[in-house]
PDB file of N, CA and C in Angstrom:
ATOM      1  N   UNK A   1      22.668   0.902 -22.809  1.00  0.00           N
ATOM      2  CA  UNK A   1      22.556   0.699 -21.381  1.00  0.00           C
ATOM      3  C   UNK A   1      21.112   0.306 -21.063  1.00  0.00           C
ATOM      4  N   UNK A   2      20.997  -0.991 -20.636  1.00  0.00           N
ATOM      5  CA  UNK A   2      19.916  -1.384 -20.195  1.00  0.00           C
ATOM      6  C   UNK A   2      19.160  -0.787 -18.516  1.00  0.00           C
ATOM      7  N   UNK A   3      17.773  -0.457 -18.545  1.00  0.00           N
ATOM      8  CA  UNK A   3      17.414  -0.005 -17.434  1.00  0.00           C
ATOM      9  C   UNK A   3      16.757  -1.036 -16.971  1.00  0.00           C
ATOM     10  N   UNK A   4      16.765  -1.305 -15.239  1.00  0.00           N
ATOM     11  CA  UNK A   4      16.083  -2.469 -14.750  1.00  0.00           C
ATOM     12  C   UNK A   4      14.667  -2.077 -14.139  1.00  0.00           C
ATOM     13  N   UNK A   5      14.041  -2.628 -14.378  1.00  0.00           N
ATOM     14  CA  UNK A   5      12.479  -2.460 -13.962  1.00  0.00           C
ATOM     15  C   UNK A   5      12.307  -2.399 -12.482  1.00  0.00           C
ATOM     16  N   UNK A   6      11.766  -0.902 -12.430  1.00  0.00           N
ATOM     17  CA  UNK A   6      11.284  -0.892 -10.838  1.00  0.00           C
ATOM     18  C   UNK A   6      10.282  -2.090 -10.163  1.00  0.00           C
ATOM     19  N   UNK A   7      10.596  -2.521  -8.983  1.00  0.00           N
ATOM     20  CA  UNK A   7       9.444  -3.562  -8.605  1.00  0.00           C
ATOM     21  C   UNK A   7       9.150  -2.818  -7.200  1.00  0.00           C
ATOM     22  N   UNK A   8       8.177  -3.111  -6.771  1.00  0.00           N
ATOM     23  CA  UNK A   8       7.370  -2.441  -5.744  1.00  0.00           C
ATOM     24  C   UNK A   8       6.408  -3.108  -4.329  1.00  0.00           C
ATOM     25  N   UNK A   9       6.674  -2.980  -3.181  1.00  0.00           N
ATOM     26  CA  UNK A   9       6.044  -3.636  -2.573  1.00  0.00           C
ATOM     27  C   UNK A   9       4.968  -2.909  -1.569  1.00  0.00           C
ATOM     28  N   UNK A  10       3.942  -3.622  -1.820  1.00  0.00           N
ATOM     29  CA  UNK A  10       2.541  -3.393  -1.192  1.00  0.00           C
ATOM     30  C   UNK A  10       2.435  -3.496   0.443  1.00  0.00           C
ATOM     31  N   UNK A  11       2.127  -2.623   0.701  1.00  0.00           N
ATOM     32  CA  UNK A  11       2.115  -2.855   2.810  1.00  0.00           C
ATOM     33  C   UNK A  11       0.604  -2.614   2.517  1.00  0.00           C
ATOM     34  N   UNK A  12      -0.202  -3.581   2.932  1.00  0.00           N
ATOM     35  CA  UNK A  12      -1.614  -3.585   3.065  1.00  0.00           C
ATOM     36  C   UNK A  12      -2.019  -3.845   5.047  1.00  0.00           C
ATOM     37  N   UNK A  13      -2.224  -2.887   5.681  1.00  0.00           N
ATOM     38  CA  UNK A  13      -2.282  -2.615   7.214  1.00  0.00           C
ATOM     39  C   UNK A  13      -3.904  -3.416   7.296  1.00  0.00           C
ATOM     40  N   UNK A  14      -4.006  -4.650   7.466  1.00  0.00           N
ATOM     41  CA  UNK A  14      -4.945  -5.386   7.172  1.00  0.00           C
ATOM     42  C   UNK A  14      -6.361  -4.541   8.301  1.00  0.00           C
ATOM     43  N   UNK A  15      -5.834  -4.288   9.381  1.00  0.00           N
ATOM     44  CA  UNK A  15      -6.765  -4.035  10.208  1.00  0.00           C
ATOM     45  C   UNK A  15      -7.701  -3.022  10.224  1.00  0.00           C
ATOM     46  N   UNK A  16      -6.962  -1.573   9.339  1.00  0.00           N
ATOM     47  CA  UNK A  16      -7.418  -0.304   8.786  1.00  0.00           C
ATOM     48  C   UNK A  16      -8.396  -1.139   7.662  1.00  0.00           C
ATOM     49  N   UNK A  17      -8.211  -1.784   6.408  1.00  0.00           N
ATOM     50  CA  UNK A  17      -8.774  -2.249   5.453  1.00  0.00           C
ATOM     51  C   UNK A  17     -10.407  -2.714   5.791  1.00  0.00           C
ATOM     52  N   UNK A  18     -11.148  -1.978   5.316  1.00  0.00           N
ATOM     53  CA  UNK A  18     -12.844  -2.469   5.758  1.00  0.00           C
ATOM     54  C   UNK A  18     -13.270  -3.182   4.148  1.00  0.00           C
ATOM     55  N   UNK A  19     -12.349  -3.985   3.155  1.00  0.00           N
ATOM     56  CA  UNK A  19     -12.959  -4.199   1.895  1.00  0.00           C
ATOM     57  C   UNK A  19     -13.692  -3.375   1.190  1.00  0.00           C
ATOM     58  N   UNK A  20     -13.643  -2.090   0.575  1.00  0.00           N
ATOM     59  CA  UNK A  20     -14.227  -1.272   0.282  1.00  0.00           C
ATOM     60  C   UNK A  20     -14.342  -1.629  -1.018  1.00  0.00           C
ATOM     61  N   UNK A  21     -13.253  -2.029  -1.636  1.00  0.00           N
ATOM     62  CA  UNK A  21     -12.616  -1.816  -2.781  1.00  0.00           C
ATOM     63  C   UNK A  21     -12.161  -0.967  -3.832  1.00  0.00           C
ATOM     64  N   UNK A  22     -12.498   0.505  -3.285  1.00  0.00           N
ATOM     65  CA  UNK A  22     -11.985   1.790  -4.060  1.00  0.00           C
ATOM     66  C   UNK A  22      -9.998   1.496  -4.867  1.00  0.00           C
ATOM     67  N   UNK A  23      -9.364   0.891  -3.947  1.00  0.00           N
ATOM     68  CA  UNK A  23      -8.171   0.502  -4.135  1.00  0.00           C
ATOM     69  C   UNK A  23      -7.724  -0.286  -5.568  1.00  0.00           C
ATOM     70  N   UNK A  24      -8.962  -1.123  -5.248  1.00  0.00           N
ATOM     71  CA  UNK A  24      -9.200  -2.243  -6.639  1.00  0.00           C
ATOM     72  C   UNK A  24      -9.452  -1.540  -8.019  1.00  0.00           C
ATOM     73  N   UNK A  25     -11.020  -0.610  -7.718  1.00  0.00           N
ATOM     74  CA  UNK A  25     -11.072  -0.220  -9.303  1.00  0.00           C
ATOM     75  C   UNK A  25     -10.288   0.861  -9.476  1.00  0.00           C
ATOM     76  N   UNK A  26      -9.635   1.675  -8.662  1.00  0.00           N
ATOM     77  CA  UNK A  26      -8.525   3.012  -9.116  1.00  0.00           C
ATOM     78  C   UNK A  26      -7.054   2.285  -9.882  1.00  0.00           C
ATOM     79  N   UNK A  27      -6.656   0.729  -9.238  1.00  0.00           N
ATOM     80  CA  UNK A  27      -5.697   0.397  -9.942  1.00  0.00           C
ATOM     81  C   UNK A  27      -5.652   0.304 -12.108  1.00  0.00           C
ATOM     82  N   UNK A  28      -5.140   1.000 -12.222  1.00  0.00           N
ATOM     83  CA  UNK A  28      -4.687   0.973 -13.696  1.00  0.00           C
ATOM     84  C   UNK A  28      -4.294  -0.813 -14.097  1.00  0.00           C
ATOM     85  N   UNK A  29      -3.726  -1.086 -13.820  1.00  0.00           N
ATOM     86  CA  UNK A  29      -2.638  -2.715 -14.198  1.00  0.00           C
ATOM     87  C   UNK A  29      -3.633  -3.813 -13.263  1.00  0.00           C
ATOM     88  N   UNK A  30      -4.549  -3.766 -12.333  1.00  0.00           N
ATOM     89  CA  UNK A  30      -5.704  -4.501 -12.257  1.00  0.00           C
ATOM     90  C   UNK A  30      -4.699  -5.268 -11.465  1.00  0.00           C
ATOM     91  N   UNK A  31      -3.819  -4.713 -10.772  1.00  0.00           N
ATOM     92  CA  UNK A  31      -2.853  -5.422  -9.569  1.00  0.00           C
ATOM     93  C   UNK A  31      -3.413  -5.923  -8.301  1.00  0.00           C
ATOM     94  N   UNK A  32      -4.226  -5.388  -8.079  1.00  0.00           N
ATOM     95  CA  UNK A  32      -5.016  -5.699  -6.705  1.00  0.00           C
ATOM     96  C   UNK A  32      -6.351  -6.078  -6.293  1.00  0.00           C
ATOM     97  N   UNK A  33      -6.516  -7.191  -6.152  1.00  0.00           N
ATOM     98  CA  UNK A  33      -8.132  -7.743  -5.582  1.00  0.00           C
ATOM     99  C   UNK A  33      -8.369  -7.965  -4.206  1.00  0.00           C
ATOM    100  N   UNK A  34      -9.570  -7.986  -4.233  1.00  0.00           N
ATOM    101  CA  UNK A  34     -10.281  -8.456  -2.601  1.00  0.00           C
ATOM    102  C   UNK A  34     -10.116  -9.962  -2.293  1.00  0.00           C
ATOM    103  N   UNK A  35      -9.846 -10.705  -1.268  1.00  0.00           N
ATOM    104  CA  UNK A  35      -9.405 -11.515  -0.768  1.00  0.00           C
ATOM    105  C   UNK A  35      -9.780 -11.998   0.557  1.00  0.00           C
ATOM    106  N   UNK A  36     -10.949 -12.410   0.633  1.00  0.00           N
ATOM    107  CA  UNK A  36     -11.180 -13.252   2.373  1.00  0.00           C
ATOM    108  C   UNK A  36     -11.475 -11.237   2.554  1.00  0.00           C
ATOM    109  N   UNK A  37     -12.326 -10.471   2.094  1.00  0.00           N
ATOM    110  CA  UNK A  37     -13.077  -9.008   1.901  1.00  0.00           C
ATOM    111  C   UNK A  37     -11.733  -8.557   3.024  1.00  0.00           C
ATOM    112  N   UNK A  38     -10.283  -8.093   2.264  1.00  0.00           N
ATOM    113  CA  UNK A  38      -9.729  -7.472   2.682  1.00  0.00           C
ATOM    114  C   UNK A  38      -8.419  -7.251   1.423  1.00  0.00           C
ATOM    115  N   UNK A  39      -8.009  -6.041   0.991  1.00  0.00           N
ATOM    116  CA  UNK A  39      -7.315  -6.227  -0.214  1.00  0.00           C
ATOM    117  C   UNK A  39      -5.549  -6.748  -0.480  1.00  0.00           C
ATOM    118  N   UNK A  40      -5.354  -7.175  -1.367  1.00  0.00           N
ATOM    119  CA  UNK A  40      -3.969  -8.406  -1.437  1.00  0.00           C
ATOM    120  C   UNK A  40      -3.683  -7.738  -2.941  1.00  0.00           C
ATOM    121  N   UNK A  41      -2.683  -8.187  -3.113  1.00  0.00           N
ATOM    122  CA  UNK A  41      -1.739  -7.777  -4.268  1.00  0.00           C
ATOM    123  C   UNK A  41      -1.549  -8.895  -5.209  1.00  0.00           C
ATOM    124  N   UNK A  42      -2.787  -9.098  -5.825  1.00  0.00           N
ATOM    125  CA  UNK A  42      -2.600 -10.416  -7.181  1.00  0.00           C
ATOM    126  C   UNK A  42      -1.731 -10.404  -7.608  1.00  0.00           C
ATOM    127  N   UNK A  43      -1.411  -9.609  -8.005  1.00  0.00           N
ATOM    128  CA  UNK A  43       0.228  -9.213  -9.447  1.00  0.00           C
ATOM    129  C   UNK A  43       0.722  -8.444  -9.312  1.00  0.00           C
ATOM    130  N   UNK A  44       1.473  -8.711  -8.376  1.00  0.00           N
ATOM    131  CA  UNK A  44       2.698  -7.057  -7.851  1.00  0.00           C
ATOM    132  C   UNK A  44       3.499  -7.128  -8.905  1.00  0.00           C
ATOM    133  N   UNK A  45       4.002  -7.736  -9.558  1.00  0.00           N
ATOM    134  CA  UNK A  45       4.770  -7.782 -10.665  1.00  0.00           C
ATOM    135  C   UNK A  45       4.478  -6.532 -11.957  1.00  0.00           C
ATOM    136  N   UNK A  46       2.813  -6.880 -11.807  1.00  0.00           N
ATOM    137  CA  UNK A  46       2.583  -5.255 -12.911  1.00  0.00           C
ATOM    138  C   UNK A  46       2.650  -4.267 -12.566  1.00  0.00           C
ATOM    139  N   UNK A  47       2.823  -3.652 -11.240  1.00  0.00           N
ATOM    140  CA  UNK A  47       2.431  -2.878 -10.631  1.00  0.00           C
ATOM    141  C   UNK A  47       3.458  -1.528 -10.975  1.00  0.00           C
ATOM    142  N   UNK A  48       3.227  -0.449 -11.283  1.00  0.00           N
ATOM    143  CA  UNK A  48       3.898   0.560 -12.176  1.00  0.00           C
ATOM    144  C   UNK A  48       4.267   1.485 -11.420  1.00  0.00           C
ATOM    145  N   UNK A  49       3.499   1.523  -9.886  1.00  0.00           N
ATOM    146  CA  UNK A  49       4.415   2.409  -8.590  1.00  0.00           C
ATOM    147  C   UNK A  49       3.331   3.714  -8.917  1.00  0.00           C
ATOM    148  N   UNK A  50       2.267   3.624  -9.583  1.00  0.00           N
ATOM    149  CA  UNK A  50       1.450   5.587 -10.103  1.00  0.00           C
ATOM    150  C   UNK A  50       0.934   5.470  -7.995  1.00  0.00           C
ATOM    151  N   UNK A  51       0.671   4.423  -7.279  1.00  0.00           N
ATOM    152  CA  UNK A  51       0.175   5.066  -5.753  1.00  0.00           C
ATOM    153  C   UNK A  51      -1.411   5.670  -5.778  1.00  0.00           C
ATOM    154  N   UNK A  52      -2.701   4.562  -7.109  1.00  0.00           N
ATOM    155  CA  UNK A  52      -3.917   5.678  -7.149  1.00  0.00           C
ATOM    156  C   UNK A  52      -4.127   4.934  -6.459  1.00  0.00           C
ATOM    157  N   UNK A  53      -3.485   3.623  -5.739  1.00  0.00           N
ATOM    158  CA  UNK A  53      -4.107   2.686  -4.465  1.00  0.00           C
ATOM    159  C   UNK A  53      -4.223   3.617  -3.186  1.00  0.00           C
ATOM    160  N   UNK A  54      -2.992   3.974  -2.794  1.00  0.00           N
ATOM    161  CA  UNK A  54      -2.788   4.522  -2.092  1.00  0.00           C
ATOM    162  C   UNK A  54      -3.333   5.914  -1.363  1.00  0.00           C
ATOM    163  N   UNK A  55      -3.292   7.044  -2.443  1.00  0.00           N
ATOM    164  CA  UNK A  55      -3.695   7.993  -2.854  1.00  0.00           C
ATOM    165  C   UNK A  55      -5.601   7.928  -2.237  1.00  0.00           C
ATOM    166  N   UNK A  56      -6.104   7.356  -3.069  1.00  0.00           N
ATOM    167  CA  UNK A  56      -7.572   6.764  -2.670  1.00  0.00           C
ATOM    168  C   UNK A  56      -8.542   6.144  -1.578  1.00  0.00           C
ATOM    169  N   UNK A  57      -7.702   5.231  -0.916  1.00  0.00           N
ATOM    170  CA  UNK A  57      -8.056   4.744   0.029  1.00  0.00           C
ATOM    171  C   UNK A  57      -7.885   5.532   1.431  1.00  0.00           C
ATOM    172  N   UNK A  58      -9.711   5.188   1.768  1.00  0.00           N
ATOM    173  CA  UNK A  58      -9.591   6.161   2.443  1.00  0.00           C
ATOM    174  C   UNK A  58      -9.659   5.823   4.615  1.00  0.00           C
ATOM    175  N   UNK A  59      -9.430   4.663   4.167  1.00  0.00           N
ATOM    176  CA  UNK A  59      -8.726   4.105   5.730  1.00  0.00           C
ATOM    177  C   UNK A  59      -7.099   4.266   5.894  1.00  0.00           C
ATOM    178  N   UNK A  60      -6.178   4.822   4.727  1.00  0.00           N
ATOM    179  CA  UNK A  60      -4.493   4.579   4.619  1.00  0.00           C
ATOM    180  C   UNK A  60      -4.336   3.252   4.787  1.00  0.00           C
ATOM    181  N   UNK A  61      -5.085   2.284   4.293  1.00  0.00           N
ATOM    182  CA  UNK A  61      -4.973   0.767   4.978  1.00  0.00           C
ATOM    183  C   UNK A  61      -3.924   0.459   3.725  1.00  0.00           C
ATOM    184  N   UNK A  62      -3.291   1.018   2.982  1.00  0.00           N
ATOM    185  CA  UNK A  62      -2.540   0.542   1.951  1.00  0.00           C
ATOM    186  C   UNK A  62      -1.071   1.980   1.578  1.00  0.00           C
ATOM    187  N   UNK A  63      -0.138   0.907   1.326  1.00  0.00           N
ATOM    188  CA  UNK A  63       1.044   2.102   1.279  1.00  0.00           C
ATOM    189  C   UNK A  63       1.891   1.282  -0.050  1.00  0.00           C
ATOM    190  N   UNK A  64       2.517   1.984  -0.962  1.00  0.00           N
ATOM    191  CA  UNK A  64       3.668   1.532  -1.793  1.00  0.00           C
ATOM    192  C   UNK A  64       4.781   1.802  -1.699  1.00  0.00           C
ATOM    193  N   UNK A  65       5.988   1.047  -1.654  1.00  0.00           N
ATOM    194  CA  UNK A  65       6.671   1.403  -1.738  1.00  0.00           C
ATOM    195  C   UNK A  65       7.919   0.607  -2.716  1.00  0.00           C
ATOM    196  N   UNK A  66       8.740   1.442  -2.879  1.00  0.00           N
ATOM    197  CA  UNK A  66       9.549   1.135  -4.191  1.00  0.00           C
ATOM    198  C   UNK A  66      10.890  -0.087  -3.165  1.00  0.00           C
ATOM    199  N   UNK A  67      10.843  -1.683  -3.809  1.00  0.00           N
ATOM    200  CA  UNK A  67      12.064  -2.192  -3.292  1.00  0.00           C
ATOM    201  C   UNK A  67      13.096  -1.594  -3.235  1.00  0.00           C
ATOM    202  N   UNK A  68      14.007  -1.652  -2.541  1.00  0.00           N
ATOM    203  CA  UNK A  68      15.336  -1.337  -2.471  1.00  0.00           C
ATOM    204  C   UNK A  68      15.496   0.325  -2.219  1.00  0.00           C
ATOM    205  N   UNK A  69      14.632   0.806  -1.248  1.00  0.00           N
ATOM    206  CA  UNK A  69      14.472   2.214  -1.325  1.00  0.00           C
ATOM    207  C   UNK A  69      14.275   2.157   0.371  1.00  0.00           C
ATOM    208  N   UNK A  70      14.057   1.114   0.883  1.00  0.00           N
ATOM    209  CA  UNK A  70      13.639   0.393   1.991  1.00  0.00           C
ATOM    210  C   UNK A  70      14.977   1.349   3.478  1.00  0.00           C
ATOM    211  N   UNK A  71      16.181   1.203   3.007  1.00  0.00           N
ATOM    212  CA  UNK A  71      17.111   1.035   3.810  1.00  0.00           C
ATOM    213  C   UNK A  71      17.476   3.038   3.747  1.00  0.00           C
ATOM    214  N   UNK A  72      16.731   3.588   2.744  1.00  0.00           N
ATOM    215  CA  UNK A  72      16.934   5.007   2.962  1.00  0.00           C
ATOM    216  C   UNK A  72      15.966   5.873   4.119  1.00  0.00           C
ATOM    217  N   UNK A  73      14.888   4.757   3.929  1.00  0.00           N
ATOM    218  CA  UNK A  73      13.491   5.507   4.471  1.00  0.00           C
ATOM    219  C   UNK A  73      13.593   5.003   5.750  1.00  0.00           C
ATOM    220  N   UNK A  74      14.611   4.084   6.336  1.00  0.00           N
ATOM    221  CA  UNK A  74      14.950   4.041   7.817  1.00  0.00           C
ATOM    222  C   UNK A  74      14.913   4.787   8.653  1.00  0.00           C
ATOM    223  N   UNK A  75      16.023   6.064   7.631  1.00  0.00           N
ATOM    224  CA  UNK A  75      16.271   6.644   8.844  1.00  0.00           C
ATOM    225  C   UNK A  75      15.462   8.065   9.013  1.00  0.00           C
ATOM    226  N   UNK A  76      14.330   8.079   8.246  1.00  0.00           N
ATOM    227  CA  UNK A  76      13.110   8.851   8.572  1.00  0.00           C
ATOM    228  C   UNK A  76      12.327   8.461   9.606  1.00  0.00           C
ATOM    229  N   UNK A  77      11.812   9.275  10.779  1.00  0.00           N
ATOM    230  CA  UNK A  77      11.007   9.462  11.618  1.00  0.00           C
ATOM    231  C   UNK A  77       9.765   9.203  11.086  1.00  0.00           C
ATOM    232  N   UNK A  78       9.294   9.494   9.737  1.00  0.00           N
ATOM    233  CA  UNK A  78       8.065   9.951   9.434  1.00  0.00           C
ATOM    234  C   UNK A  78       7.173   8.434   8.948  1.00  0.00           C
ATOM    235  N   UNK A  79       8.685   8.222   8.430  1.00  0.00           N
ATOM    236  CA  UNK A  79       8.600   6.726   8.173  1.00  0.00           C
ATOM    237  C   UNK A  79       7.902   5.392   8.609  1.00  0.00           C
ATOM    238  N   UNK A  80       8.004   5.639  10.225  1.00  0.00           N
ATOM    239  CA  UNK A  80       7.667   4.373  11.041  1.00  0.00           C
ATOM    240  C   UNK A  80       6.467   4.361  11.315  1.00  0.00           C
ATOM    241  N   UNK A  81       5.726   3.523  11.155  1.00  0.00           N
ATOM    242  CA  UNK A  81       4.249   3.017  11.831  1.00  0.00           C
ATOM    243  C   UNK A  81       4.042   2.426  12.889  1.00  0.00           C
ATOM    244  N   UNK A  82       3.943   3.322  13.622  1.00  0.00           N
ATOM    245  CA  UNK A  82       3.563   3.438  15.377  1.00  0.00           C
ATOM    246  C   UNK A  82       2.133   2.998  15.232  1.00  0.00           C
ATOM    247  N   UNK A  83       1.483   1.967  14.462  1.00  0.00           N
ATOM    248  CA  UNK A  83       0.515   1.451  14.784  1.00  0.00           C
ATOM    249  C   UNK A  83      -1.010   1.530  15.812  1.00  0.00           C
ATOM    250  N   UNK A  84      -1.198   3.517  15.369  1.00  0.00           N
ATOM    251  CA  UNK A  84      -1.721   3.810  16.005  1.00  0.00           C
ATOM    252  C   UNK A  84      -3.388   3.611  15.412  1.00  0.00           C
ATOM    253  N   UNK A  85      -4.306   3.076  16.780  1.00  0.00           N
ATOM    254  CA  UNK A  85      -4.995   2.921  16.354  1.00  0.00           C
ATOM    255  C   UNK A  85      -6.375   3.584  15.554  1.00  0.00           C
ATOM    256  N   UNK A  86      -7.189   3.769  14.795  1.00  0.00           N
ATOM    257  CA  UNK A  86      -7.621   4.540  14.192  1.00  0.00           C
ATOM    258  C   UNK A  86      -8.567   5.701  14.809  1.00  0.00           C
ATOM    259  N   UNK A  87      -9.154   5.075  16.097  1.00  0.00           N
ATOM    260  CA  UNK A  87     -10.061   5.309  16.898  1.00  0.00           C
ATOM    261  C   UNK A  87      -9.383   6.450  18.016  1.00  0.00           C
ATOM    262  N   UNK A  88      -9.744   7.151  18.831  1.00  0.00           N
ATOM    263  CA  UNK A  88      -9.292   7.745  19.753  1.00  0.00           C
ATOM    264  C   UNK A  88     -10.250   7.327  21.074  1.00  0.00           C
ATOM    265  N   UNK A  89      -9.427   7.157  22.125  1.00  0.00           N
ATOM    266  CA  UNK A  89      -9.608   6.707  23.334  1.00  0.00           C
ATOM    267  C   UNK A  89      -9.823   7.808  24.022  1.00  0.00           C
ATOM    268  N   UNK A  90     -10.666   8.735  24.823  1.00  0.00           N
ATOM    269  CA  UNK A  90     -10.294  10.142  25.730  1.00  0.00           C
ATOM    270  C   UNK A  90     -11.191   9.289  27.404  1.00  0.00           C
ATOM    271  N   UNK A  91     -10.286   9.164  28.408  1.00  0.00           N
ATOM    272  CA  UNK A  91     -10.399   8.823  29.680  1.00  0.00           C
ATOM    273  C   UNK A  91     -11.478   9.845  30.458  1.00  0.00           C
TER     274      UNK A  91
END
């Protein structure tokens, strides 16, 4: 029985992202570079799902998640990105 290779997709929240690059050297598989100084997913294809992108960065400007896992995490609340902004506003 053959097993099919997890593939994984990168949500990079461009606006959180200040180019730091902590994201870059924590990747193991060298999946992710800086780009126009904001980070992109060279080779999602290697990408092995370990999350030290994620995990690390310390704006959350980056999230993984596993394809096809997409339509479970719907119907989580916790799930959605209410696109709040990083800053707090007090009137």
């Amino acid at each position: 029985m053959s097993e099919q290779k997890k593939s994984y997709l990168h949500v990079v929240r461009e606006k959180y992202c200040k180019g730091c690059g902590i994201c870059v050297a924590f990747c193991p598989k060298q999946v992710l570079s800086l780009k126009n100084g904001k980070v992109f997913a060279e080779k999602p294809d290697l990408c092995i799902g370990c999350r030290m992108c994620e995990l690390r960065c310390p704006d959350f400007a980056i999230e993984i998640r596993q394809k096809g896992e997409d339509e479970a995490r719907a119907a989580d609340a916790g799930s959605v990105d209410y696109e709040i902004p990083p800053e707090a506003h007090h009137a």
